[in-house]
Protein backbone atom coordinates (compact mmCIF):
# COMPACT_ATOMS: atom_id res chain seq x y z
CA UNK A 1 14.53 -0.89 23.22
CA UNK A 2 15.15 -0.25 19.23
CA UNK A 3 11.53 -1.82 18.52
CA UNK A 4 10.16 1.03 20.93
CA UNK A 5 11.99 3.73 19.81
CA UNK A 6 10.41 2.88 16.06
CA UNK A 7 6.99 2.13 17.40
CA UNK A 8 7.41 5.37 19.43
CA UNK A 9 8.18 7.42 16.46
CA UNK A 10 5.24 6.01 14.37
CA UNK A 11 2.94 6.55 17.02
CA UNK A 12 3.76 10.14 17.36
CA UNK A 13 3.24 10.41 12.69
CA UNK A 14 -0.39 8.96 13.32
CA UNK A 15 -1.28 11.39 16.13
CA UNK A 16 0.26 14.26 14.52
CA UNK A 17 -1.25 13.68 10.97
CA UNK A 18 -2.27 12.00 5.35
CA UNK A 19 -6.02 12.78 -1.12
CA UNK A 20 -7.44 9.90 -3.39
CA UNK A 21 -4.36 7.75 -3.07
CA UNK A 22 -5.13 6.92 0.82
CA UNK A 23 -6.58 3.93 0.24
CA UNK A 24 -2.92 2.81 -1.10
CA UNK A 25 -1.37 -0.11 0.49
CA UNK A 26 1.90 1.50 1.76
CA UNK A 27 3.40 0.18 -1.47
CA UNK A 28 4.28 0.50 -4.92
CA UNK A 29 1.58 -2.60 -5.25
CA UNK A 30 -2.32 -1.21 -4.61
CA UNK A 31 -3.49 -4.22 -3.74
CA UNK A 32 -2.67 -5.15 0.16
CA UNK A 33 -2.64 -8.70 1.77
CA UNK A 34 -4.19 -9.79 5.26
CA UNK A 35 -0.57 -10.71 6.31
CA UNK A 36 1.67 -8.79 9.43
CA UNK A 37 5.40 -9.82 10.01
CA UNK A 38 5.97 -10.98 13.13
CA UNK A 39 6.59 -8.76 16.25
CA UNK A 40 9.96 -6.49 15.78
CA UNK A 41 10.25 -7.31 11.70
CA UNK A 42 10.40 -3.72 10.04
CA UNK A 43 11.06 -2.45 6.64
CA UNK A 44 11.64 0.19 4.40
CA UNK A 45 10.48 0.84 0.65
CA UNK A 46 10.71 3.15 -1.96
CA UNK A 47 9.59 3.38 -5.26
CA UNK A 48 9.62 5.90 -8.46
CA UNK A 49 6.87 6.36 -10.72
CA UNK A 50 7.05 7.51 -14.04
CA UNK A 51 3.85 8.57 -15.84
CA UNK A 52 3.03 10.15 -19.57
CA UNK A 53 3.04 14.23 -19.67
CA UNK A 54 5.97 14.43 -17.02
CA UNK A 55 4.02 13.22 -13.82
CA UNK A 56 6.11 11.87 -11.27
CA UNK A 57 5.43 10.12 -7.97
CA UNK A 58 8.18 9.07 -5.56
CA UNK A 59 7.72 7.57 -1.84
CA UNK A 60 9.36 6.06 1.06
CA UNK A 61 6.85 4.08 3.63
CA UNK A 62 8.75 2.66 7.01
CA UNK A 63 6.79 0.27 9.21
CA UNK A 64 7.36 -1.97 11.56
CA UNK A 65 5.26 -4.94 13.31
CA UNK A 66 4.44 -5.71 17.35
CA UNK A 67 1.82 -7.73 18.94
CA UNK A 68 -0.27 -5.89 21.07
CA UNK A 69 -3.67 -7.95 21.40
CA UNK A 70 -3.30 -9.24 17.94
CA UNK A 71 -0.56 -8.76 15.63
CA UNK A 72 -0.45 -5.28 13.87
CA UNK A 73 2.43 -3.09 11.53
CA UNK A 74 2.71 0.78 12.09
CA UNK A 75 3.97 2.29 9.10
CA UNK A 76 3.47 5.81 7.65
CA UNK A 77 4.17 6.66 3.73
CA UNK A 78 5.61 9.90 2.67
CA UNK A 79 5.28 11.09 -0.96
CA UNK A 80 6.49 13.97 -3.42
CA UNK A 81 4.03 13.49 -6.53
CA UNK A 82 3.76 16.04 -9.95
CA UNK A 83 0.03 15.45 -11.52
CA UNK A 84 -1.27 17.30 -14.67
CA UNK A 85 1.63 19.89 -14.07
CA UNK A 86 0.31 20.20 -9.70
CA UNK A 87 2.73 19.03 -7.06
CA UNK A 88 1.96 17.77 -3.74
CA UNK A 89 3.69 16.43 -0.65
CA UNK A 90 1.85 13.85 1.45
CA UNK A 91 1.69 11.42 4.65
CA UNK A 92 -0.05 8.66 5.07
CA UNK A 93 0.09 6.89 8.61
CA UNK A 94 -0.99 3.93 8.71
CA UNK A 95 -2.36 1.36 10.85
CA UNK A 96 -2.88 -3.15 9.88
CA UNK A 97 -4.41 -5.27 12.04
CA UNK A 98 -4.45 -8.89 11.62
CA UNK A 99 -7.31 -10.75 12.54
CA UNK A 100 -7.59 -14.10 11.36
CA UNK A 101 -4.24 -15.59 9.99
CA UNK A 102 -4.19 -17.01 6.69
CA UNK A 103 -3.43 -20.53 6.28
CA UNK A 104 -3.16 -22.90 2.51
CA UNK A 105 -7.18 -23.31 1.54
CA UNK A 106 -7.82 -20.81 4.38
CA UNK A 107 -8.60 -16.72 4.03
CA UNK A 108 -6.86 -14.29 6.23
CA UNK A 109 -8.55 -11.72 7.74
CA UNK A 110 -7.01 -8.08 7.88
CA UNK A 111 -8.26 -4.33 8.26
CA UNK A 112 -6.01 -1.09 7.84
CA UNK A 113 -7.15 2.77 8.48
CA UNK A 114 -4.64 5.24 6.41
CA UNK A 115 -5.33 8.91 6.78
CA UNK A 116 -3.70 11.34 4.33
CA UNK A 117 -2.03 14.67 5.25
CA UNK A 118 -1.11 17.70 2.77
CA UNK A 119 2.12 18.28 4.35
CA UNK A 120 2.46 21.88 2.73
CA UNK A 121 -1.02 22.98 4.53
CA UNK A 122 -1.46 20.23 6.96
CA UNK A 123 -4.65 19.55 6.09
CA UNK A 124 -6.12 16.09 6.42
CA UNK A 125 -7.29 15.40 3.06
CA UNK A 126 -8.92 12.12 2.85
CA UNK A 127 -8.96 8.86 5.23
CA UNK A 128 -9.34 5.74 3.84
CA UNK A 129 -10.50 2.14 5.53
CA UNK A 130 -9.53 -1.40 3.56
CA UNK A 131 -10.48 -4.63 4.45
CA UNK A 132 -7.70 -7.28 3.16
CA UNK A 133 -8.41 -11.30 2.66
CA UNK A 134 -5.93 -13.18 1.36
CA UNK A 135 -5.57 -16.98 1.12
CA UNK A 136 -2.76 -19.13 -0.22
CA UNK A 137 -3.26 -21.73 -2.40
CA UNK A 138 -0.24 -23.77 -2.03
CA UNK A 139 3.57 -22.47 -0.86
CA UNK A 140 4.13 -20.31 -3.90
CA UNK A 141 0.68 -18.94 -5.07
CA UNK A 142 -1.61 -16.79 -3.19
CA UNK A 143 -4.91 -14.47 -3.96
CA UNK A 144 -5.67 -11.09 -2.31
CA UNK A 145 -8.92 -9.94 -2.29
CA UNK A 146 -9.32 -5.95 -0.88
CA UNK A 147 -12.73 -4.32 -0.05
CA UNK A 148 -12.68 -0.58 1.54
CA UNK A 149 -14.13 2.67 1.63
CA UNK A 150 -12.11 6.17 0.65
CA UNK A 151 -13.31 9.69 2.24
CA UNK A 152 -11.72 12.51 -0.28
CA UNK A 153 -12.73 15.62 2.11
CA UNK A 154 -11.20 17.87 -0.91
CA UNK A 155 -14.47 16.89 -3.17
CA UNK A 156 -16.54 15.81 -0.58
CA UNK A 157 -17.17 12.31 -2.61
CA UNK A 158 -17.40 8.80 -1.07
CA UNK A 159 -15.31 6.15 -2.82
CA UNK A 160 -16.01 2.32 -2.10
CA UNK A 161 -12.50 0.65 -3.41
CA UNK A 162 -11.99 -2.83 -4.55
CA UNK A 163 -8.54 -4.83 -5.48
CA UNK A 164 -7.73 -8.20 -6.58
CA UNK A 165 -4.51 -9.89 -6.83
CA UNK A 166 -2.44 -12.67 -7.48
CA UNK A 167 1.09 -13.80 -6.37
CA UNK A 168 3.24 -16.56 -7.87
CA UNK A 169 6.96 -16.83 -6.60
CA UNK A 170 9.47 -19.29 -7.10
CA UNK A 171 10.33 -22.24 -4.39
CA UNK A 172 13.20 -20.49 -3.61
CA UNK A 173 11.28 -17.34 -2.93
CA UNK A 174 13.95 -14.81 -5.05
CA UNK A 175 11.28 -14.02 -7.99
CA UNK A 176 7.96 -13.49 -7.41
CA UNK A 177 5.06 -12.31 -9.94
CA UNK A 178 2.16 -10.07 -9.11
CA UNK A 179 -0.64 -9.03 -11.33
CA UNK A 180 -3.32 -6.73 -9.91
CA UNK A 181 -6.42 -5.57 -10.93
CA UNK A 182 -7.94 -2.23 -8.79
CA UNK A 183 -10.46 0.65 -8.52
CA UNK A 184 -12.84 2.69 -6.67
CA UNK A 185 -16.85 3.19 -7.43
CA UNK A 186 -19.12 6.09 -6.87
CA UNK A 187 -22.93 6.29 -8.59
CA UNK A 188 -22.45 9.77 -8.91
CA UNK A 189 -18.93 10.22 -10.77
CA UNK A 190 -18.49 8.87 -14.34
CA UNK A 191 -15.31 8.78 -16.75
CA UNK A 192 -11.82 7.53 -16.31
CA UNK A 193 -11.61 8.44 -12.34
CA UNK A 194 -13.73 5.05 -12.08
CA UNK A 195 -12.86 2.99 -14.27
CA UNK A 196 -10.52 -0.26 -13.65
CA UNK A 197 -7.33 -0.31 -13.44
CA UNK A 198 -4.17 -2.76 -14.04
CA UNK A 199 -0.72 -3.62 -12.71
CA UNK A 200 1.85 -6.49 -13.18
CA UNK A 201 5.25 -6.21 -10.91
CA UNK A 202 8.17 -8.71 -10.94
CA UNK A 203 10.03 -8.55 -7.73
CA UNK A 204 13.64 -10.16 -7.64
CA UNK A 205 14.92 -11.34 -3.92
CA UNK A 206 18.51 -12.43 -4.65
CA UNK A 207 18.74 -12.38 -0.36
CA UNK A 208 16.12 -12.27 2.54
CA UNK A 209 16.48 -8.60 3.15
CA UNK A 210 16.39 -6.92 0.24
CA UNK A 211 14.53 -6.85 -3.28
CA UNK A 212 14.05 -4.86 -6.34
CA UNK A 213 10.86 -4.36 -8.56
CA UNK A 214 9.92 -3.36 -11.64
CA UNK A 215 5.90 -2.57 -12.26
CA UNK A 216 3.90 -1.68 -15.58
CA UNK A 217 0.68 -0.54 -14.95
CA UNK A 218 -1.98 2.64 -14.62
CA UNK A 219 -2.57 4.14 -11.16
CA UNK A 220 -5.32 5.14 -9.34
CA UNK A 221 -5.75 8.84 -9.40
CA UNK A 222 -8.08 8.65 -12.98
CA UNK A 223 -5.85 9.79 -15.54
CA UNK A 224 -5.54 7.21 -18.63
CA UNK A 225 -1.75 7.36 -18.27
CA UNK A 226 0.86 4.09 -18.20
CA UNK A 227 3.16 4.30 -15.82
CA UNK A 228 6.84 2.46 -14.74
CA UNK A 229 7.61 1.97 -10.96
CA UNK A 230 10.92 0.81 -9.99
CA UNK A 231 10.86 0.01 -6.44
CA UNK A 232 12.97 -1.49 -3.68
CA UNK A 233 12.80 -2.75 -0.15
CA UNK A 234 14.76 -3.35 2.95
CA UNK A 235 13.66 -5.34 5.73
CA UNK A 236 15.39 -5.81 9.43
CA UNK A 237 14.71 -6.87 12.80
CA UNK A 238 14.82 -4.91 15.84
CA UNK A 239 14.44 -7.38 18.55
């Protein structure tokens, strides 16, 4: 009954909703795997970003996972950001699939459609589609490799996005490494709004359902700022 009452409410963000962060993957990482929790797993993160010039983002993204056909997480992020001195407040619903599970040597298969909301007009200002593989190497090491394809109706400009990723954690699973390398590409836009960009994140697990990050990186949204993300998460089951 708990796992339909948090479906329930998820379902009801995505038909109600959600900017050039949509192709984000409900995370204070860019950079999503293939991978879906099994069927009543759910969990809830939040992360602070700190950029150069005062910007500011800050987010809180619930989702949980079911099996209906194949396995798939509802989620929805919500977002209070400050950008060259302009504030916003957004949603992002979102929907992951999993298609083909990954196995060691093997690619998983996932796809995810996140449409973004200006929650002060409630205007749908972009919708973004991302195509996740990711493959593990051994226990402790896996790649992600994202391909997908952003809609800013704002501009009226096309995006196709791109992420790559690496994982390393420790047998024991409480510290894990990430370094990711992200962007978007449109022939008709030049300058920093295309260009690559970078992120490293340590995460520390000291039990199952809860960990902390800290990230270093630049973000998506084209400025040539550094930022600092310190992030957390909570995970439960409501079987």
């Amino acid at each position: 009954m708990r796992l339909r009452v948090v479906v329930a409410s998820l379902v009801v963000a995505l038909a109600g909703c959600a900017t050039r962060d949509a192709h984000s993957s409900g995370s204070a990482y860019q950079v999503d795997t293939a991978e879906v929790s099994e069927a009543g797993r759910c969990k809830i993160e939040g992360w602070t970003s700190f950029g150069g010039h005062g910007d500011f983002f800050s987010a809180v993204s619930p989702a949980c996972s079911m099996y209906f056909l194949r396995p798939i997480e509802l989620g929805a992020q919500f977002s209070r950001s400050r950008i060259d001195g302009e504030w916003a407040t957004t949603a992002q619903p979102k929907l992951k699939v999993n298609f083909i599970p990954g196995e060691i040597g093997k690619f998983g298969v996932g796809f995810t459609v996140i449409p973004q909301i200006d929650l002060i007009t409630g205007e749908l200002t972009a919708i973004a589609f991302n195509a996740p593989f990711t493959m593990r190497t051994s226990e402790n090491t896996r790649f992600n490799v994202n391909v997908g394809w952003t809609h800013d109706r704002q501009t009226s400009k096309d995006f196709l996005t791109y992420g790559f990723g690496l994982d390393i954690r420790t047998p024991k699973n409480d510290w894990i490494f990430t370094a990711e390398v992200y962007g978007q590409l449109n022939s008709g836009v030049q300058g920093p709004e295309v260009q690559p960009r970078f992120q490293v994140g340590i995460r520390y697990r000291p039990i199952d359902p809860w960990s902390i990050d800290l990230l270093y990186g630049r973000n998506i949204t084209g400025e040539g700022n550094n930022w600092i993300t310190v992030a957390t998460t909570y995970r439960f089951s409501v079987k």
